[in-house]
PDB file of N, CA and C in Angstrom:
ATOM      1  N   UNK A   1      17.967 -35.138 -17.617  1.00  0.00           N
ATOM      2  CA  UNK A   1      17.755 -35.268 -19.035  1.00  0.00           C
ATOM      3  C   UNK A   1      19.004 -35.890 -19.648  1.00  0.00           C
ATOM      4  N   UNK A   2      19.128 -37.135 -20.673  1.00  0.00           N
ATOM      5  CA  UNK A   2      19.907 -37.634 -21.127  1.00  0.00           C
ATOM      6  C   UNK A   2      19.752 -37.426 -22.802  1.00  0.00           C
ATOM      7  N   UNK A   3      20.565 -36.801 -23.523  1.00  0.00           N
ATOM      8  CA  UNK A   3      20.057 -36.621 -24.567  1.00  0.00           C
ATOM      9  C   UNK A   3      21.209 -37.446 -25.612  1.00  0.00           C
ATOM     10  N   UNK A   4      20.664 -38.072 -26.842  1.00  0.00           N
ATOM     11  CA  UNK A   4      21.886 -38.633 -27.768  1.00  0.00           C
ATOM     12  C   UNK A   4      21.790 -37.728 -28.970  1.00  0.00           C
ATOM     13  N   UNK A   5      22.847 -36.515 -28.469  1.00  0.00           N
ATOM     14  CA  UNK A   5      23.219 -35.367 -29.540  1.00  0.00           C
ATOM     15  C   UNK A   5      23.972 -35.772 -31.349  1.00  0.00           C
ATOM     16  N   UNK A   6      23.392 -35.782 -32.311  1.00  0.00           N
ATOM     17  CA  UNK A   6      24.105 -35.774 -33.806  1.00  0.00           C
ATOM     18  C   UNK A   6      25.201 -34.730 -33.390  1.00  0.00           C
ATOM     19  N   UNK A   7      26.663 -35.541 -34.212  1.00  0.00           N
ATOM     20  CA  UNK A   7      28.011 -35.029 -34.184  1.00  0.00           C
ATOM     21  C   UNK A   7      27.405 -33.824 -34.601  1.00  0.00           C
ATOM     22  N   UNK A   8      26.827 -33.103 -35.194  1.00  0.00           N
ATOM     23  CA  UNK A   8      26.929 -32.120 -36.001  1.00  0.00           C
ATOM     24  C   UNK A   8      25.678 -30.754 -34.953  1.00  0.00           C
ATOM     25  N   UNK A   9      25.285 -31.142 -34.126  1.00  0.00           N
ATOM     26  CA  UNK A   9      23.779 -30.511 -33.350  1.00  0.00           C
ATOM     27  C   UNK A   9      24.371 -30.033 -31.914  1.00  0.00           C
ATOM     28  N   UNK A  10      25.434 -30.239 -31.726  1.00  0.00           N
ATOM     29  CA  UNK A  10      26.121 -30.239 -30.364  1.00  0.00           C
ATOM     30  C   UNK A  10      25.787 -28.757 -30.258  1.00  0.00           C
ATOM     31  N   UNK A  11      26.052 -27.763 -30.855  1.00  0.00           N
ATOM     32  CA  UNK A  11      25.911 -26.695 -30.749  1.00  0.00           C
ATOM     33  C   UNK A  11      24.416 -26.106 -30.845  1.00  0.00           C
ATOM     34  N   UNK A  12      23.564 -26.574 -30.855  1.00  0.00           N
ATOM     35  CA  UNK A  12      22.074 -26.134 -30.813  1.00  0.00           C
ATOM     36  C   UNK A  12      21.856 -26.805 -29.530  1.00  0.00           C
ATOM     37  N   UNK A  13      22.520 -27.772 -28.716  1.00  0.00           N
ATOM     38  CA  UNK A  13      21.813 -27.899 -27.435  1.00  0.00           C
ATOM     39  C   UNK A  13      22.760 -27.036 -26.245  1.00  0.00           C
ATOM     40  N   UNK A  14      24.020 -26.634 -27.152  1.00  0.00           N
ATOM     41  CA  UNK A  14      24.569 -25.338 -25.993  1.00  0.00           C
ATOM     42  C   UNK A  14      23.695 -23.949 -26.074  1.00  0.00           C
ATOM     43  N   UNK A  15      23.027 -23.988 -26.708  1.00  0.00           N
ATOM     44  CA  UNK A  15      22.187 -22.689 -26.915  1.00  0.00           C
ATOM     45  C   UNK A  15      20.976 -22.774 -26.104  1.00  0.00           C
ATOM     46  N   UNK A  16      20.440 -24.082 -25.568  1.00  0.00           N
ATOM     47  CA  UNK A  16      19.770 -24.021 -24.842  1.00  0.00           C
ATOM     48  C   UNK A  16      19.844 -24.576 -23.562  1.00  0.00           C
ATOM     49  N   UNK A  17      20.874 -24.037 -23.049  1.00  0.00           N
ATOM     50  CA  UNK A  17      21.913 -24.487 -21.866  1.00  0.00           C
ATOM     51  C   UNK A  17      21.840 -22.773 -20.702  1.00  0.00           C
ATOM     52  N   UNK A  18      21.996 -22.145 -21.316  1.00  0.00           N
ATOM     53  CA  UNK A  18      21.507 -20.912 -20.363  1.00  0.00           C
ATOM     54  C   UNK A  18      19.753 -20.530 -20.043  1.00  0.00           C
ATOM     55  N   UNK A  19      18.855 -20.586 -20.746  1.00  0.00           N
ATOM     56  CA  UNK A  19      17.560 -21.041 -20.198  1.00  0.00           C
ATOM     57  C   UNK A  19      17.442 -21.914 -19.324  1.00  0.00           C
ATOM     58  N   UNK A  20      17.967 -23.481 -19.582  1.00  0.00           N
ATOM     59  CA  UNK A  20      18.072 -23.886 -18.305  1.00  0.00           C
ATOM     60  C   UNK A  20      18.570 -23.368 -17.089  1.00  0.00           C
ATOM     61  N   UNK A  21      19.494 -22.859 -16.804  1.00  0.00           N
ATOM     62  CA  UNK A  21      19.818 -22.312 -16.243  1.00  0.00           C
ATOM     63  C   UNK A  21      19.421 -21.123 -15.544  1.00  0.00           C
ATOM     64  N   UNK A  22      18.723 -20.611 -16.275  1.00  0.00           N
ATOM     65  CA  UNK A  22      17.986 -19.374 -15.650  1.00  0.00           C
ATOM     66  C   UNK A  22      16.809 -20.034 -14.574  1.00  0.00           C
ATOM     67  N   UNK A  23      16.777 -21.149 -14.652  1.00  0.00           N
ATOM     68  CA  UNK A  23      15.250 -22.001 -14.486  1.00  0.00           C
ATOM     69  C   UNK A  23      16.030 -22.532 -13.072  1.00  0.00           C
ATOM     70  N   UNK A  24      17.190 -23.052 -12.853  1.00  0.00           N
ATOM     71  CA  UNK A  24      17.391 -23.868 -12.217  1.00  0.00           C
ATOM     72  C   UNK A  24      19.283 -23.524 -11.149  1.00  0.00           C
ATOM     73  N   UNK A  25      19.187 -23.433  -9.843  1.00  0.00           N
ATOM     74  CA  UNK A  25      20.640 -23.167  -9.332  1.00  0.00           C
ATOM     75  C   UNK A  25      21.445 -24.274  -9.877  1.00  0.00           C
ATOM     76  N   UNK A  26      21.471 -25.055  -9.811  1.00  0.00           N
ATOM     77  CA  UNK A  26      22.474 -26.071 -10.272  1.00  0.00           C
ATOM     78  C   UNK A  26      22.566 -26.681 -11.362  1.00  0.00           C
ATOM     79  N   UNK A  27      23.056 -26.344 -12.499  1.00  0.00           N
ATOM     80  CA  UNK A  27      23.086 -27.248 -13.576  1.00  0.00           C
ATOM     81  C   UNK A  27      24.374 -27.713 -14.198  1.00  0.00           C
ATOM     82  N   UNK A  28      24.383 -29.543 -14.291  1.00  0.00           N
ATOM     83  CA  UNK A  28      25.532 -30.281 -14.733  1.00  0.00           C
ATOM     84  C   UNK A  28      25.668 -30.601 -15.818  1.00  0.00           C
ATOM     85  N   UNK A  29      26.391 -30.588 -16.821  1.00  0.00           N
ATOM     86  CA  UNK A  29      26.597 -31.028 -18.339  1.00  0.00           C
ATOM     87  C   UNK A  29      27.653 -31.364 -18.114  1.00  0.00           C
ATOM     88  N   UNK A  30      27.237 -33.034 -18.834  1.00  0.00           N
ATOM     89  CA  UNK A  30      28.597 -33.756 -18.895  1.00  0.00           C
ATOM     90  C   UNK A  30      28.367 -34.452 -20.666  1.00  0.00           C
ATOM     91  N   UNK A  31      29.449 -34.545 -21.519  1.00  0.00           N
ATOM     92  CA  UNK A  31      29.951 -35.192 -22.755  1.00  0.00           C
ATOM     93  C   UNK A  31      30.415 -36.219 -22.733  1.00  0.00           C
ATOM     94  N   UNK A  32      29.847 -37.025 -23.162  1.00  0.00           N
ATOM     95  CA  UNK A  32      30.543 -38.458 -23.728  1.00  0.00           C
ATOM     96  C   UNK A  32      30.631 -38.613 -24.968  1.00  0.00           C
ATOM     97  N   UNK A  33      31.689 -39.123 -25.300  1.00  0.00           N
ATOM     98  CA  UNK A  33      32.399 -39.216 -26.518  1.00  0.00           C
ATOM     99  C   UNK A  33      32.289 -40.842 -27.028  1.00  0.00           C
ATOM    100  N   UNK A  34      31.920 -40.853 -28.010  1.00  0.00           N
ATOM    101  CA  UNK A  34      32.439 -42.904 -28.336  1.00  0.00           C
ATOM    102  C   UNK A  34      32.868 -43.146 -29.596  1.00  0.00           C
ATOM    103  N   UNK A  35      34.159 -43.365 -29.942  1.00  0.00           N
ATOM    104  CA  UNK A  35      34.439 -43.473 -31.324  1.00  0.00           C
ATOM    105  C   UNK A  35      34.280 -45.012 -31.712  1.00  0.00           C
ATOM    106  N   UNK A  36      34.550 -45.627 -33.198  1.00  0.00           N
ATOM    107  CA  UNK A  36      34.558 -46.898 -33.565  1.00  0.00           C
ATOM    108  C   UNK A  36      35.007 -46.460 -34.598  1.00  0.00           C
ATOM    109  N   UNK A  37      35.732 -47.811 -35.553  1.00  0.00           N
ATOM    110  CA  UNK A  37      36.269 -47.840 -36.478  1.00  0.00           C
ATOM    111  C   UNK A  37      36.650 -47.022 -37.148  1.00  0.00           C
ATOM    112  N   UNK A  38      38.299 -47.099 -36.427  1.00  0.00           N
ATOM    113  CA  UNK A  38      38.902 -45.571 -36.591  1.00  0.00           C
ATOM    114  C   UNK A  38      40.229 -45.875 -35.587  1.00  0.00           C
ATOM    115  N   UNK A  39      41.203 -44.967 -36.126  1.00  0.00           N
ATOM    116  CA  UNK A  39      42.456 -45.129 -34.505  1.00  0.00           C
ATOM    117  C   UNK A  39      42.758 -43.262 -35.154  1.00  0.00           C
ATOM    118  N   UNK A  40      43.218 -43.200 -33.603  1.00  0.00           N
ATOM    119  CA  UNK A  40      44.038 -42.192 -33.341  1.00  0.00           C
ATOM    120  C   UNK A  40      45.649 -42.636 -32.654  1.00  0.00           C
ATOM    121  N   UNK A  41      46.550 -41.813 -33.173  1.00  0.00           N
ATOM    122  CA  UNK A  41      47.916 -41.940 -32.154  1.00  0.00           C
ATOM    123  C   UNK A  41      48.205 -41.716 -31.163  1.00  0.00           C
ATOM    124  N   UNK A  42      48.976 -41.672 -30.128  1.00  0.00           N
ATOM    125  CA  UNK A  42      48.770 -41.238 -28.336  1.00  0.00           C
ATOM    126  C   UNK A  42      48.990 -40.108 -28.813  1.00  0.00           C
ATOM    127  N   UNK A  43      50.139 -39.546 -29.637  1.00  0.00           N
ATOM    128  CA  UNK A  43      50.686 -38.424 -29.401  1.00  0.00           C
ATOM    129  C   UNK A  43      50.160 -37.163 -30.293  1.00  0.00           C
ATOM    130  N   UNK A  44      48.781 -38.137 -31.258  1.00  0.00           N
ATOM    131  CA  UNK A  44      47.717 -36.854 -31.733  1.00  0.00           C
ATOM    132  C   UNK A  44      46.722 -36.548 -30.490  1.00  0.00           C
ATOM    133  N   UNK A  45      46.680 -38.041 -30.003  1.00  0.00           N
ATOM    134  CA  UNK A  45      45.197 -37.718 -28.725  1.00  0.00           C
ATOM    135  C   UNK A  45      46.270 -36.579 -27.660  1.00  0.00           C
ATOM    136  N   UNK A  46      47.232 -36.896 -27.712  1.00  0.00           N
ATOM    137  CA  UNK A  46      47.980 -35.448 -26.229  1.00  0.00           C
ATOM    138  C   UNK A  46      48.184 -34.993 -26.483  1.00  0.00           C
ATOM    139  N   UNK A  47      48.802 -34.557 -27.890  1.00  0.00           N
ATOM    140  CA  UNK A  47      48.804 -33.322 -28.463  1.00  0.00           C
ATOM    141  C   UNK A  47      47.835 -32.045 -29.571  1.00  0.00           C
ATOM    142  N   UNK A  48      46.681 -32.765 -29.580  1.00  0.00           N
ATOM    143  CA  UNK A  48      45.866 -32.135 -30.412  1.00  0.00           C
ATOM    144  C   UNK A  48      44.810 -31.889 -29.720  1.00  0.00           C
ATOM    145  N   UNK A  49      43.958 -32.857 -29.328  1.00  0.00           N
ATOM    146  CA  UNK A  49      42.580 -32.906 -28.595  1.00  0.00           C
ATOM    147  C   UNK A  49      42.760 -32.973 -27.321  1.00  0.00           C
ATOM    148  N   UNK A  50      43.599 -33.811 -26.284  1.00  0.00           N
ATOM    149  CA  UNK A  50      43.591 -33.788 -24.700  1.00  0.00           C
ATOM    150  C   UNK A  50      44.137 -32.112 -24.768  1.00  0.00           C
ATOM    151  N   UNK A  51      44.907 -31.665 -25.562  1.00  0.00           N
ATOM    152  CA  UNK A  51      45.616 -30.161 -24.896  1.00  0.00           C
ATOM    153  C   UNK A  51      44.121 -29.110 -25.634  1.00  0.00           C
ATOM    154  N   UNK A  52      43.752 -29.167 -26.417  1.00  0.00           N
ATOM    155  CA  UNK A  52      42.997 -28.391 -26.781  1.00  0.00           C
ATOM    156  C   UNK A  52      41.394 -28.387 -25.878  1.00  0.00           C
ATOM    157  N   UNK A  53      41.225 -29.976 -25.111  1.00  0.00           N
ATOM    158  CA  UNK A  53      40.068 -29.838 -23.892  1.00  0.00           C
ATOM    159  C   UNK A  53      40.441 -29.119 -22.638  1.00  0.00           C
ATOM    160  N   UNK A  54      41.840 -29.592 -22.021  1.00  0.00           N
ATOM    161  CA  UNK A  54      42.321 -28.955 -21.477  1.00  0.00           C
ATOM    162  C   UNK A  54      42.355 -26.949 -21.162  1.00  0.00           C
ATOM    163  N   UNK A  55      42.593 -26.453 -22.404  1.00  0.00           N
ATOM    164  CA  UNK A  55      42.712 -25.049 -22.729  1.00  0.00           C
ATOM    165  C   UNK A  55      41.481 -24.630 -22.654  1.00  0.00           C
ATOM    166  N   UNK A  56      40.256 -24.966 -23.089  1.00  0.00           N
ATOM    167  CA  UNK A  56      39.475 -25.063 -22.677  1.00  0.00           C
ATOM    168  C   UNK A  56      38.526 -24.685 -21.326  1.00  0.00           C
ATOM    169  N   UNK A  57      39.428 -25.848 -20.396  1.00  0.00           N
ATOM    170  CA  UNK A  57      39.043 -25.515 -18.825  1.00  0.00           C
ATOM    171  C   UNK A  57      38.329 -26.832 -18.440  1.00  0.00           C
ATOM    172  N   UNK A  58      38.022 -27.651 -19.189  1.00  0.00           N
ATOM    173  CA  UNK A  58      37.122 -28.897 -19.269  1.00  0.00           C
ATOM    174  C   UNK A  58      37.727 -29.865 -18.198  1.00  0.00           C
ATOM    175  N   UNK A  59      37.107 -30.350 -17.500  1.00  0.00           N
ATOM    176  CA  UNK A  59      37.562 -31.697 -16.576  1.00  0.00           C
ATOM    177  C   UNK A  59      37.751 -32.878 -17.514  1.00  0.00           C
ATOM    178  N   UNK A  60      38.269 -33.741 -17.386  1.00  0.00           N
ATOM    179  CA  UNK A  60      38.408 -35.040 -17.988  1.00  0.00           C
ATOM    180  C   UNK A  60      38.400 -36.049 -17.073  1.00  0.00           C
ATOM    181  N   UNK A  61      37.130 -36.231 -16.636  1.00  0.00           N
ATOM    182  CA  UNK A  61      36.871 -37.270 -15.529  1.00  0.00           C
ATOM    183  C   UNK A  61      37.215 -38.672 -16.176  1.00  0.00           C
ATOM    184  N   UNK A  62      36.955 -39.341 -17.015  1.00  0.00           N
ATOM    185  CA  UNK A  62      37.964 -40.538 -17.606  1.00  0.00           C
ATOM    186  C   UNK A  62      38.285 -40.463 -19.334  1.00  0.00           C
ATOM    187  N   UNK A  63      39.442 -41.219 -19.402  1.00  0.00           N
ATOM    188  CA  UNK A  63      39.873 -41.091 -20.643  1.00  0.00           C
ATOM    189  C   UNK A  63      39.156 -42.486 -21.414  1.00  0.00           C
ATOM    190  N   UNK A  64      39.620 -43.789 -21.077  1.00  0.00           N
ATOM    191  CA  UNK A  64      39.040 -44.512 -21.604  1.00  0.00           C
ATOM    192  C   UNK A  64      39.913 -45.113 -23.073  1.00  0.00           C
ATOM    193  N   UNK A  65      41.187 -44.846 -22.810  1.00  0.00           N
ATOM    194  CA  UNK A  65      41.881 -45.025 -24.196  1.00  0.00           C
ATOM    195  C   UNK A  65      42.057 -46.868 -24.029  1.00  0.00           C
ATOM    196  N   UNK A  66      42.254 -47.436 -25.486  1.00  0.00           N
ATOM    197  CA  UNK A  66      42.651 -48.635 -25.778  1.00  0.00           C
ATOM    198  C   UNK A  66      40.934 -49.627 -24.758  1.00  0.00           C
ATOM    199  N   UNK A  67      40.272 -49.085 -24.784  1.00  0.00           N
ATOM    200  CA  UNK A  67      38.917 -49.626 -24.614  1.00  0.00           C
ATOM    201  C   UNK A  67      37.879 -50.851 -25.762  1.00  0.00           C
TER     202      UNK A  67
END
Protein backbone atom coordinates (compact mmCIF):
# COMPACT_ATOMS: atom_id res chain seq x y z
CA UNK A 1 0.00 0.00 0.00
CA UNK A 2 1.38 3.41 -1.04
CA UNK A 3 -0.49 6.11 0.43
CA UNK A 4 -0.02 10.23 -0.25
CA UNK A 5 -0.69 11.29 3.49
CA UNK A 6 -1.97 15.44 4.06
CA UNK A 7 0.86 17.15 6.30
CA UNK A 8 -1.72 17.37 8.79
CA UNK A 9 -3.44 13.29 8.68
CA UNK A 10 -0.10 11.63 9.40
CA UNK A 11 -1.42 10.78 12.61
CA UNK A 12 -4.77 9.07 11.65
CA UNK A 13 -2.83 6.61 9.47
CA UNK A 14 -0.53 5.73 12.66
CA UNK A 15 -3.67 4.72 14.29
CA UNK A 16 -4.27 2.35 11.85
CA UNK A 17 -0.90 0.84 11.83
CA UNK A 18 -1.46 -1.72 14.73
CA UNK A 19 -4.59 -3.46 13.07
CA UNK A 20 -2.46 -3.99 10.40
CA UNK A 21 -0.42 -5.52 12.22
CA UNK A 22 -2.44 -7.69 14.11
CA UNK A 23 -3.40 -9.01 10.50
CA UNK A 24 0.00 -9.49 9.30
CA UNK A 25 3.92 -10.83 10.78
CA UNK A 26 5.75 -8.37 8.97
CA UNK A 27 4.93 -4.93 8.60
CA UNK A 28 7.20 -1.99 6.94
CA UNK A 29 6.49 1.77 7.17
CA UNK A 30 8.60 3.92 5.53
CA UNK A 31 8.18 8.23 5.29
CA UNK A 32 9.07 10.31 2.67
CA UNK A 33 9.42 13.70 3.09
CA UNK A 34 9.55 16.41 0.00
CA UNK A 35 9.87 19.97 0.67
CA UNK A 36 9.78 22.99 -2.09
CA UNK A 37 10.00 26.49 -1.88
CA UNK A 38 11.50 26.98 1.22
CA UNK A 39 15.35 26.53 2.69
CA UNK A 40 16.43 25.29 5.82
CA UNK A 41 20.15 25.81 7.37
CA UNK A 42 22.56 22.67 7.80
CA UNK A 43 22.85 23.52 11.26
CA UNK A 44 18.82 23.80 11.88
CA UNK A 45 18.47 20.44 9.69
CA UNK A 46 21.39 18.76 12.48
CA UNK A 47 20.38 20.36 15.06
CA UNK A 48 16.67 20.45 15.28
CA UNK A 49 15.07 17.77 13.06
CA UNK A 50 18.08 15.12 12.09
CA UNK A 51 18.67 15.01 16.21
CA UNK A 52 15.09 15.00 17.08
CA UNK A 53 14.51 11.75 14.23
CA UNK A 54 17.32 10.35 15.56
CA UNK A 55 15.97 10.38 19.45
CA UNK A 56 13.33 9.00 18.18
CA UNK A 57 15.01 5.66 17.06
CA UNK A 58 14.12 6.28 13.30
CA UNK A 59 16.58 5.02 10.54
CA UNK A 60 17.48 7.61 8.01
CA UNK A 61 18.04 5.55 5.04
CA UNK A 62 18.80 8.79 2.77
CA UNK A 63 19.01 12.35 3.43
CA UNK A 64 18.78 13.88 0.12
CA UNK A 65 19.97 17.43 1.11
CA UNK A 66 20.80 20.22 -1.66
CA UNK A 67 18.56 17.98 -4.16
Amino acid sequence: MKLDVPTGKLSDIVRVIPLIKSMFKMVDVRVEISVENGEMSVSDYEDKNKKAIKQSEVKIEKEGLNE
